[in-house]
C-alpha atoms as a PDB file:
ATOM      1  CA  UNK A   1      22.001 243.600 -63.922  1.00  0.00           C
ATOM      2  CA  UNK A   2      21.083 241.867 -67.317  1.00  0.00           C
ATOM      3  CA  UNK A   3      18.970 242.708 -69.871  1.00  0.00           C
ATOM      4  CA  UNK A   4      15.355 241.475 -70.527  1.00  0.00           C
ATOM      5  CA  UNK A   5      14.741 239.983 -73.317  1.00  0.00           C
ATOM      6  CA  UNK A   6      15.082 241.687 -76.435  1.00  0.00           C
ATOM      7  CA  UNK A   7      11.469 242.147 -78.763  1.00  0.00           C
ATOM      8  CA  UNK A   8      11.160 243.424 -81.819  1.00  0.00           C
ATOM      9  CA  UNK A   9       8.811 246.234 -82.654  1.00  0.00           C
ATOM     10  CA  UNK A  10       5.840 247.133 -79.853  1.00  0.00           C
ATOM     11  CA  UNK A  11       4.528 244.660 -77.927  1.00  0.00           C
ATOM     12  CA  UNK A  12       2.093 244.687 -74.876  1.00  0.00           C
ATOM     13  CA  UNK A  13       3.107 242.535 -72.026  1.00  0.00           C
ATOM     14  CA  UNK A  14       2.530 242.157 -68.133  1.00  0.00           C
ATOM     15  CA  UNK A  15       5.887 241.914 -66.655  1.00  0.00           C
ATOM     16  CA  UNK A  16       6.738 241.505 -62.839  1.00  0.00           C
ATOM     17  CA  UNK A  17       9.165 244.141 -61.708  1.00  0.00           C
ATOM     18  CA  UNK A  18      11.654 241.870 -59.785  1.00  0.00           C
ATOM     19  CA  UNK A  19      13.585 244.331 -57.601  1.00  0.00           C
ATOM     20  CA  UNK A  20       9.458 245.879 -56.089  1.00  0.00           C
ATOM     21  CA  UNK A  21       7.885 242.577 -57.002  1.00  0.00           C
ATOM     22  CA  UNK A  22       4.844 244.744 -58.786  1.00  0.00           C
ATOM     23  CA  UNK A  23       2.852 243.374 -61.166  1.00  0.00           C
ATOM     24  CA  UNK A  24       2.847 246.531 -63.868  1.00  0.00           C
ATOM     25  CA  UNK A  25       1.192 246.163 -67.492  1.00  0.00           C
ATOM     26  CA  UNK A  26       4.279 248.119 -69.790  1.00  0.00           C
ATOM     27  CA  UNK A  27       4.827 248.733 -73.109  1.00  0.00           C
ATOM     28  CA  UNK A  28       8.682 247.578 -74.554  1.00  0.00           C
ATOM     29  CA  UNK A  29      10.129 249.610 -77.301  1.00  0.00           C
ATOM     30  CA  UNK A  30      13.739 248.536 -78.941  1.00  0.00           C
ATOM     31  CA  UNK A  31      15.768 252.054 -79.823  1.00  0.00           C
ATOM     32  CA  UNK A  32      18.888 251.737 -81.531  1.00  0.00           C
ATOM     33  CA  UNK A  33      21.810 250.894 -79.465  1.00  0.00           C
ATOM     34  CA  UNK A  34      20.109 251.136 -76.253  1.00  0.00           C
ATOM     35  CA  UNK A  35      16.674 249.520 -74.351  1.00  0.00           C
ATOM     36  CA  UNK A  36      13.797 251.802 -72.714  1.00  0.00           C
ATOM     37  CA  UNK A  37      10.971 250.506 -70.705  1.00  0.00           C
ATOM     38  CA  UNK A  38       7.478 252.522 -70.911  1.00  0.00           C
ATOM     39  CA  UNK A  39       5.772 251.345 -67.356  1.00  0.00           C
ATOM     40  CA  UNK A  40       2.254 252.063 -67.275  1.00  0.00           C
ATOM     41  CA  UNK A  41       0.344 253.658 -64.717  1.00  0.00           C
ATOM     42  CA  UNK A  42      -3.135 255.957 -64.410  1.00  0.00           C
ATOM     43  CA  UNK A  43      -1.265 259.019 -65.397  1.00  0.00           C
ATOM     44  CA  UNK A  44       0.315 258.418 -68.225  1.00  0.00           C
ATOM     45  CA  UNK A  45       3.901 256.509 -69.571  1.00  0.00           C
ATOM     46  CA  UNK A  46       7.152 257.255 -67.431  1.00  0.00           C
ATOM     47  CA  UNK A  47      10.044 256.734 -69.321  1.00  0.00           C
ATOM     48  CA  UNK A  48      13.157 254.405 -67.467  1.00  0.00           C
ATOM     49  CA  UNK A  49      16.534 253.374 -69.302  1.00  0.00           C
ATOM     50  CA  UNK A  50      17.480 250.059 -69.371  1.00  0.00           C
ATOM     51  CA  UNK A  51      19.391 248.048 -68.332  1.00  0.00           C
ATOM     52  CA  UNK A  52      17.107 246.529 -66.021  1.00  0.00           C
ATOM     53  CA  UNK A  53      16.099 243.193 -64.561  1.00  0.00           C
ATOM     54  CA  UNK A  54      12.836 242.375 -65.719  1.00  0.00           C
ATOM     55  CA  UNK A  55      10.772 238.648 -65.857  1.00  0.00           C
ATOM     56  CA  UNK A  56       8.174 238.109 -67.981  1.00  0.00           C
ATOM     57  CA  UNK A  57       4.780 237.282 -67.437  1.00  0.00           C
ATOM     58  CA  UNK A  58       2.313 236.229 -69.962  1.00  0.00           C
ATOM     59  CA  UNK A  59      -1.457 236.830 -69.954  1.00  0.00           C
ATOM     60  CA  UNK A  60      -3.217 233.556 -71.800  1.00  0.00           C
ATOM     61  CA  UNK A  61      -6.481 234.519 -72.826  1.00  0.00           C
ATOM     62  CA  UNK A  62      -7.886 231.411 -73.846  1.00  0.00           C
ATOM     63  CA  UNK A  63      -6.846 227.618 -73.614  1.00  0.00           C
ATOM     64  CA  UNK A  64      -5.869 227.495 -76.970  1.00  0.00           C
ATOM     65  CA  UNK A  65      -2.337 229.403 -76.568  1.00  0.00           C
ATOM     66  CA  UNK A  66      -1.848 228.378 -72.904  1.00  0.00           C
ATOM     67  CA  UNK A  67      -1.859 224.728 -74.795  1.00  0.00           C
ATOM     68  CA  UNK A  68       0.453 225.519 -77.058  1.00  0.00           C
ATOM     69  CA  UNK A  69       3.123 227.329 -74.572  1.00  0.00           C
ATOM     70  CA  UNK A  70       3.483 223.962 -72.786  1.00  0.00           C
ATOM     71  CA  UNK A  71       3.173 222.193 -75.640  1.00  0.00           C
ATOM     72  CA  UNK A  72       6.588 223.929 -76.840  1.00  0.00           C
ATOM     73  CA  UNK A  73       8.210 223.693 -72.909  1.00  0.00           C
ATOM     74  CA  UNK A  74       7.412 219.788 -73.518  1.00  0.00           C
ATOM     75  CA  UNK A  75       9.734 219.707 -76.390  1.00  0.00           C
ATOM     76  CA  UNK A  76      12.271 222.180 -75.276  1.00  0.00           C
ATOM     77  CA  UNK A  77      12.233 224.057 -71.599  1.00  0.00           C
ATOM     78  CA  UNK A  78      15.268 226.360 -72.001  1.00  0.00           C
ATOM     79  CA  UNK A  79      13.718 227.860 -75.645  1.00  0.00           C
ATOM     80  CA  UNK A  80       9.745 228.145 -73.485  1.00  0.00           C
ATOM     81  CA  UNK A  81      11.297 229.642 -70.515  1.00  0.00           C
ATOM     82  CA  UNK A  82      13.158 232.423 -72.931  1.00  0.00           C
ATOM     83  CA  UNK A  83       9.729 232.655 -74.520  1.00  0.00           C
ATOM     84  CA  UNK A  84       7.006 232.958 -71.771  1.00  0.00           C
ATOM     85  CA  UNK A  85       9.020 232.847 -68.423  1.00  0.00           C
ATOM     86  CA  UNK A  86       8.479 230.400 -65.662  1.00  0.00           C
ATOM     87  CA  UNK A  87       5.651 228.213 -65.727  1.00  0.00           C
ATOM     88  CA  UNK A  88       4.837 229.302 -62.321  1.00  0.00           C
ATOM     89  CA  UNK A  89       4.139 232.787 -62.849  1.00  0.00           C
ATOM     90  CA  UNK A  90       1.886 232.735 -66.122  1.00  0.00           C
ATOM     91  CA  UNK A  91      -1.273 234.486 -65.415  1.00  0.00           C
ATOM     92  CA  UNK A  92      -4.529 232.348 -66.809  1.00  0.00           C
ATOM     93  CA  UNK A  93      -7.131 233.991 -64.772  1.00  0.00           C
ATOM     94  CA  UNK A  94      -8.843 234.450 -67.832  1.00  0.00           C
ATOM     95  CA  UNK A  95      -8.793 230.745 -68.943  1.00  0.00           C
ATOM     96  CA  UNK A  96     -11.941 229.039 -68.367  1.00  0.00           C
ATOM     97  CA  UNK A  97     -10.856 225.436 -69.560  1.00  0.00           C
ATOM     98  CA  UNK A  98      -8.152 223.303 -68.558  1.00  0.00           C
ATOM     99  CA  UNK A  99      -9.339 219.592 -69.704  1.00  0.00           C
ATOM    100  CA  UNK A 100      -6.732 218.154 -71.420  1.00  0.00           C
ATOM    101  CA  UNK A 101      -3.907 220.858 -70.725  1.00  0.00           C
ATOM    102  CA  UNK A 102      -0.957 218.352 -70.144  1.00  0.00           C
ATOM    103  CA  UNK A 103      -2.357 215.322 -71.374  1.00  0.00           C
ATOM    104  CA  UNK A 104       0.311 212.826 -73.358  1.00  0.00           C
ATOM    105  CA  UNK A 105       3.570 215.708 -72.242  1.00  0.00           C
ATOM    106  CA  UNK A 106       6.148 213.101 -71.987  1.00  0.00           C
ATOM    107  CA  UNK A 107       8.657 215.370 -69.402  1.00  0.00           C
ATOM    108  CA  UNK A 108       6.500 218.212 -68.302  1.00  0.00           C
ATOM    109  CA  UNK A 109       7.108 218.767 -64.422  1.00  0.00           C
ATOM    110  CA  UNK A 110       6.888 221.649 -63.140  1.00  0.00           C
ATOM    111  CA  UNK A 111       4.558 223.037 -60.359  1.00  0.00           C
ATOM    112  CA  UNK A 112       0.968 224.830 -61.217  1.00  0.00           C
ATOM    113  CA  UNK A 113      -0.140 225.566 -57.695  1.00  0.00           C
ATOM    114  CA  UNK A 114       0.926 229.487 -58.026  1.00  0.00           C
ATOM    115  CA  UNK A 115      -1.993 229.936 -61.131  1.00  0.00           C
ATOM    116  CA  UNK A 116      -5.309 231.421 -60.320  1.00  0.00           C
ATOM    117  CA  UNK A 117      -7.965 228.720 -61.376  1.00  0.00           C
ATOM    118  CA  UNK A 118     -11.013 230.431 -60.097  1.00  0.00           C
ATOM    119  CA  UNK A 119     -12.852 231.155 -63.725  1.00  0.00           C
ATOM    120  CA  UNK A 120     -11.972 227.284 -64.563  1.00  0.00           C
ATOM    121  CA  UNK A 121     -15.075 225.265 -64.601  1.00  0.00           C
ATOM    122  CA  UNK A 122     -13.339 222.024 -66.193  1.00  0.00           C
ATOM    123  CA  UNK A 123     -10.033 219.943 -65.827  1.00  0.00           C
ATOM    124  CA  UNK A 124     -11.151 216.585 -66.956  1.00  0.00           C
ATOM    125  CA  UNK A 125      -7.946 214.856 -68.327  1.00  0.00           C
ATOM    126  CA  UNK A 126      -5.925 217.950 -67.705  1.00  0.00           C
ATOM    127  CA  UNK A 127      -2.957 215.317 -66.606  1.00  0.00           C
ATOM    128  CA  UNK A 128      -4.221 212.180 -68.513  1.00  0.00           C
ATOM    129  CA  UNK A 129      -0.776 210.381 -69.554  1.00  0.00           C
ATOM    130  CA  UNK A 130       1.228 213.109 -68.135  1.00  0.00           C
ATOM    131  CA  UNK A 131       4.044 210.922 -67.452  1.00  0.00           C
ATOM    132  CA  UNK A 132       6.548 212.880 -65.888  1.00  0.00           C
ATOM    133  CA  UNK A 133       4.373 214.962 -63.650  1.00  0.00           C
ATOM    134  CA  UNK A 134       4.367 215.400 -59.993  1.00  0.00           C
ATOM    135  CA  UNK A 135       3.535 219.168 -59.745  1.00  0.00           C
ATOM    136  CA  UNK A 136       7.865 220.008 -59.025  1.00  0.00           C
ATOM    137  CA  UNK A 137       7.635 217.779 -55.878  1.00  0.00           C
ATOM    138  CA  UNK A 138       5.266 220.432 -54.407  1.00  0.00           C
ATOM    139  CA  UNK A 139       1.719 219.982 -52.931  1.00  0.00           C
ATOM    140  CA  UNK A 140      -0.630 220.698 -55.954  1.00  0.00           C
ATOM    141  CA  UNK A 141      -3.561 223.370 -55.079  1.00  0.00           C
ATOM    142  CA  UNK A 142      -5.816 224.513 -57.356  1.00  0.00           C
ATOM    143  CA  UNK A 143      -8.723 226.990 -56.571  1.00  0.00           C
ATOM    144  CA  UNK A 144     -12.066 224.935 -58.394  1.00  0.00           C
ATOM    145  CA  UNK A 145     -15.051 226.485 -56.779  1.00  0.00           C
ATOM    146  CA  UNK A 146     -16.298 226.626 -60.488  1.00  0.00           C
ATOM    147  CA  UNK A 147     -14.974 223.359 -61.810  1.00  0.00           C
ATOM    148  CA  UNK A 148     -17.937 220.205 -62.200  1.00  0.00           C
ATOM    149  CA  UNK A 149     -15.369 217.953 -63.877  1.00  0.00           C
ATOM    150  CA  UNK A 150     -11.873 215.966 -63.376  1.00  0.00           C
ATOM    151  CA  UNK A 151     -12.928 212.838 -64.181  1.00  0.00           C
ATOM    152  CA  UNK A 152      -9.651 211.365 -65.476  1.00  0.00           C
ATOM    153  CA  UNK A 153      -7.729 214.057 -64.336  1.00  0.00           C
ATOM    154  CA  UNK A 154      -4.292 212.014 -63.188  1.00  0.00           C
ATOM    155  CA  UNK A 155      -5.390 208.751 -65.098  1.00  0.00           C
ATOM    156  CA  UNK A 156      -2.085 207.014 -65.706  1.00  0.00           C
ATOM    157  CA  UNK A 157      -0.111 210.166 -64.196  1.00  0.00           C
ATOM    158  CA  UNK A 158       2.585 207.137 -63.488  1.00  0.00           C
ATOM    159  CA  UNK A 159       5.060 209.623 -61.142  1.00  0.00           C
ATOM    160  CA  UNK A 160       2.324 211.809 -59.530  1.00  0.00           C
ATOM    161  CA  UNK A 161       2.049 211.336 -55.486  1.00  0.00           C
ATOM    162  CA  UNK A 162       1.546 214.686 -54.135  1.00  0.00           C
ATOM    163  CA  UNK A 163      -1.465 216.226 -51.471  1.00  0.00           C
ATOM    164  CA  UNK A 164      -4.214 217.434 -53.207  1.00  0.00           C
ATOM    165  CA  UNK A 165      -6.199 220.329 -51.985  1.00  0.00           C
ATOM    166  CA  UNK A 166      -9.515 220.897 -54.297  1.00  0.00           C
ATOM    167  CA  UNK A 167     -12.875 223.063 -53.071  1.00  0.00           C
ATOM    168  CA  UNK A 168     -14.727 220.065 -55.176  1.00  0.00           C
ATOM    169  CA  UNK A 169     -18.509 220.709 -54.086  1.00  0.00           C
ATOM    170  CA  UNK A 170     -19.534 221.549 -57.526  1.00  0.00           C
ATOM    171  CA  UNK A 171     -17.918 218.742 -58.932  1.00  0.00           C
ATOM    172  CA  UNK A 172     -20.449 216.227 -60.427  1.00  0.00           C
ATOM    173  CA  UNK A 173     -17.984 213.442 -62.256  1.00  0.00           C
ATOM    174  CA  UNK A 174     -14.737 211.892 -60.220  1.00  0.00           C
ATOM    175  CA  UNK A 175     -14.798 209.239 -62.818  1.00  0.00           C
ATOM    176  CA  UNK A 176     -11.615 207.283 -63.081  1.00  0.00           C
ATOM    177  CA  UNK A 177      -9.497 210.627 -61.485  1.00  0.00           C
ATOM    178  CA  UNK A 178      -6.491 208.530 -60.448  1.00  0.00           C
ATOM    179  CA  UNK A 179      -7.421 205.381 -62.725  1.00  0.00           C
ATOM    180  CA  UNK A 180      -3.333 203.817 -63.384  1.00  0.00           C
ATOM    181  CA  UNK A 181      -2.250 206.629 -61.200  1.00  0.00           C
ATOM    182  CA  UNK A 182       0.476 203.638 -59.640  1.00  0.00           C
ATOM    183  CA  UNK A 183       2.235 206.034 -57.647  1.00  0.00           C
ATOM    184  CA  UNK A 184      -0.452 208.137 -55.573  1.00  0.00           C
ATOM    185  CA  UNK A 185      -0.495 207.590 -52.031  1.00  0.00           C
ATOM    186  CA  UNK A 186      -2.655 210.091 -50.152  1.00  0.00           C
ATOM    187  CA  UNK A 187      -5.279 210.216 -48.192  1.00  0.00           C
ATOM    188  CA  UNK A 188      -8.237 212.751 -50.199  1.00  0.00           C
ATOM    189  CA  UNK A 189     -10.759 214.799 -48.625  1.00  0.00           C
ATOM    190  CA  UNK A 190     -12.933 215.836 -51.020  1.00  0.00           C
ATOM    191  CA  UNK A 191     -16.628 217.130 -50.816  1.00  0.00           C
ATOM    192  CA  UNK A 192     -18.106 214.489 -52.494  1.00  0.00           C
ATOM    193  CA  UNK A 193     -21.831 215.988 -52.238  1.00  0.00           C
ATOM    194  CA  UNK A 194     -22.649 216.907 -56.036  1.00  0.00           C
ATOM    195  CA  UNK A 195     -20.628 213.957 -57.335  1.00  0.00           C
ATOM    196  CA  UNK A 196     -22.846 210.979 -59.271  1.00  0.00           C
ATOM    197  CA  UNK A 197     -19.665 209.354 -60.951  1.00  0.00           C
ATOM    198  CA  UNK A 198     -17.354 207.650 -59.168  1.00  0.00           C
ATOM    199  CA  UNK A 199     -16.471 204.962 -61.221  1.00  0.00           C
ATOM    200  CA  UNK A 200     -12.757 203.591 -61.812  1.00  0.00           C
ATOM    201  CA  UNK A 201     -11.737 206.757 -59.391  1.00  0.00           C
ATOM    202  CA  UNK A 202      -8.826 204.179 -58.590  1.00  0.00           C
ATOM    203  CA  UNK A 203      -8.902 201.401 -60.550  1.00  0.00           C
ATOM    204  CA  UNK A 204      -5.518 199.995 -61.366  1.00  0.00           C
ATOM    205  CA  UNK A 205      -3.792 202.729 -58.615  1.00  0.00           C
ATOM    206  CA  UNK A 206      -1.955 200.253 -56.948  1.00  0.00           C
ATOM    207  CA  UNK A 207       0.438 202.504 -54.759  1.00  0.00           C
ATOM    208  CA  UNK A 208      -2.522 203.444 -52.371  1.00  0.00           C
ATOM    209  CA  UNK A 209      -1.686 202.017 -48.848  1.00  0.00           C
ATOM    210  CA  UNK A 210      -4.266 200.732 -46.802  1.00  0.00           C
ATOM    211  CA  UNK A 211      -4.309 203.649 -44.152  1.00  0.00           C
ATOM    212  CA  UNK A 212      -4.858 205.621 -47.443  1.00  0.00           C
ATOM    213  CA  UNK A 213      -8.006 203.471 -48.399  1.00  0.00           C
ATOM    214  CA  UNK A 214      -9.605 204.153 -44.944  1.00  0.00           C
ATOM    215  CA  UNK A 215      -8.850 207.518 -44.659  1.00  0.00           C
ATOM    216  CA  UNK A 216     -10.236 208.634 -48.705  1.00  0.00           C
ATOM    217  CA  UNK A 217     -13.394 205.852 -47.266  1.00  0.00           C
ATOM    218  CA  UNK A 218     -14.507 207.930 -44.739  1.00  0.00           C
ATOM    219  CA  UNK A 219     -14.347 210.790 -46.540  1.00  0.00           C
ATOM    220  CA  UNK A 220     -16.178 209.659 -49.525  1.00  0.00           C
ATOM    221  CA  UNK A 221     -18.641 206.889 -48.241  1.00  0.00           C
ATOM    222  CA  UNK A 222     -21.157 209.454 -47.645  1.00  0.00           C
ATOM    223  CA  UNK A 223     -21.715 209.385 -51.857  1.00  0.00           C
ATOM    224  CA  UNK A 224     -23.929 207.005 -53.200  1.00  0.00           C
ATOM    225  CA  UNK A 225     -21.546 207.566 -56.102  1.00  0.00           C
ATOM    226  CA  UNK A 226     -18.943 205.644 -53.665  1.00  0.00           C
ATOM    227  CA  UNK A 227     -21.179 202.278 -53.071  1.00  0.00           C
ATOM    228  CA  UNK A 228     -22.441 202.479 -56.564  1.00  0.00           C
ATOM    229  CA  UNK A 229     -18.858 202.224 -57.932  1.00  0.00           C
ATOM    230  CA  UNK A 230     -17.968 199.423 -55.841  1.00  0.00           C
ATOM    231  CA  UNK A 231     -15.957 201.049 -53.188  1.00  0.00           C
ATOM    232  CA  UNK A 232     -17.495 200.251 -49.985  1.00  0.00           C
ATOM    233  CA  UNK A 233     -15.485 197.409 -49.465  1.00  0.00           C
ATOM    234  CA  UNK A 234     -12.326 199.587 -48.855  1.00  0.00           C
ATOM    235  CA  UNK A 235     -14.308 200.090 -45.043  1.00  0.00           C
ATOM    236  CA  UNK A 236     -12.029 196.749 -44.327  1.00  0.00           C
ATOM    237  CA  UNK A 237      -9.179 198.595 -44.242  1.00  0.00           C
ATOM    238  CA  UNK A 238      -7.979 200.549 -41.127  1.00  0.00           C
ATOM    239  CA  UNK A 239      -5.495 203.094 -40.455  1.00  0.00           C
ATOM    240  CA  UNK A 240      -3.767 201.647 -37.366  1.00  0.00           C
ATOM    241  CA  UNK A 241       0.026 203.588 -37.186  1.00  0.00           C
ATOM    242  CA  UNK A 242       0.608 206.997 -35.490  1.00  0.00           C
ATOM    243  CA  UNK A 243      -0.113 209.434 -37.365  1.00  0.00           C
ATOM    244  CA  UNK A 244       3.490 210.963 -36.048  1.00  0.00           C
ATOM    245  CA  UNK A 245       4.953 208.049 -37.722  1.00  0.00           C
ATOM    246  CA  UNK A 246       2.211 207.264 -40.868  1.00  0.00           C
ATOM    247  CA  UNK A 247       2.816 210.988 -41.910  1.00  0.00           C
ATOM    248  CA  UNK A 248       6.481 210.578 -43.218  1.00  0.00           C
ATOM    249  CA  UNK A 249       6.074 212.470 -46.598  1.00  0.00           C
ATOM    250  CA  UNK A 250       7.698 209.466 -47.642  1.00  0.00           C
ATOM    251  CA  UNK A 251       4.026 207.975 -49.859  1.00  0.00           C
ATOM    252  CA  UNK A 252       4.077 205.247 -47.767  1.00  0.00           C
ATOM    253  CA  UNK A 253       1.508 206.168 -45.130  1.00  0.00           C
ATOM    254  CA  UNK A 254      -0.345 209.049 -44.560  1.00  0.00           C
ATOM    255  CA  UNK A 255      -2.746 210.192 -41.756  1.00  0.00           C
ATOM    256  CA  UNK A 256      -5.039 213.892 -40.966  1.00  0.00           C
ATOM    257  CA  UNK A 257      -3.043 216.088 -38.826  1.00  0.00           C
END
């Protein structure tokens, strides 16, 4: 099997054990001429020889570092992924803010639906001129019990057009969330009882289909936030195919199965 990465010195990681797939904190130490791994547990350090196939996974304790990790897999994937491992499996739990996170990354697409969001209480912006980003073609889930803003959270995200599944009922601001987003096409249902901004939600999103319209208007039209922003209007447009053939995947209809 190959060799983990080689460190220099101590270092305290969390790694994932591939082979058990256990999530272990360990110590790595670098003798000459050959690689040990200390694994941690209750009782004390147990000593195993390399080599041995390890991935690593990094603990971000604030925004600040988790920004610049994908700041640095923006400019150059292969060196980040040698760095931190797969964007997939970085542990933020402890991150409270993600506003702004990808904003401006010109090829950054890779899927965030594996990260536990729970602590977050804002992701206003977090994909703001994101260009390239469409979650890896996968579904994007967050868990945002806690979070009370995305307000211009995919504006001008030109290539994003995947489902969206957000606990949003302590969101208070959905201003201009997919404003420019030209290629989203799917239907939203959102809890739209807290939210007071609405404003620009999709202004300028031009890949919405009219099933879409009627489906996200029913959803939202209990919000005064929805009238006030001039919504309301979208009740003209109906939803009319089978939902056997408007659900496609394709982005060009969608209906609730």
């Amino acid at each position: 099997m190959a060799r983990p990465p080689v460190f220099s010195g101590d270092e305290s990681l969390h790694w994932e054990y591939i082979d058990t797939n256990a999530s272990v904190d360990i110590l790595v130490n670098q003798p000459v001429g050959e690689l040990a791994v200390l694994l941690l547990h209750d009782d004390g350090y147990v000593l195993l020889a390399g080599p041995l196939t390890l991935t690593v996974v990094p603990s971000f304790n604030n925004e600040v570092d988790l920004f610049a990790a994908l700041a640095t897999w923006d400019v150059n994937a292969t060196v980040a992924a040698a760095t931190y491992g797969a964007v997939s499996t970085w542990d933020v739990t402890a991150v409270t803010v993600l506003s702004s996170l990808c904003e401006g990354l010109a090829s950054f697409d890779e899927s965030l639906s594996g990260w536990s969001t729970s602590q977050v209480t804002a992701m206003d912006r977090m994909f703001k001129d994101a260009s390239a980003f469409n979650n890896g073609g996968q579904p994007l889930t967050f868990t945002t019990s806690n979070v009370v803003g995305v307000s211009g959270m995919f504006r001008v995200a030109a290539r994003f057009n995947q489902p969206v599944s957000f606990d949003t009922g302590s969101v208070t601001k959905l201003r201009s969330m997919f404003q420019g987003a030209v290629s989203f096409d799917q239907p939203l249902d959102f809890d739209v009882a807290s939210v007071v901004d609405m404003v620009d939600m999709f202004h300028g999103a031009g890949g919405l289909s009219d099933c879409n319209k009627e489906l996200i208007h029913d959803s939202f039209s209990s919000s005064t936030a929805w009238a006030a922003a001039g919504y309301n209007h979208w009740s003209m447009f109906s939803c009319v195919l089978d939902c056997a053939d408007a659900c496609s995947g394709s982005g060009s209809g969608s209906c609730w199965g």
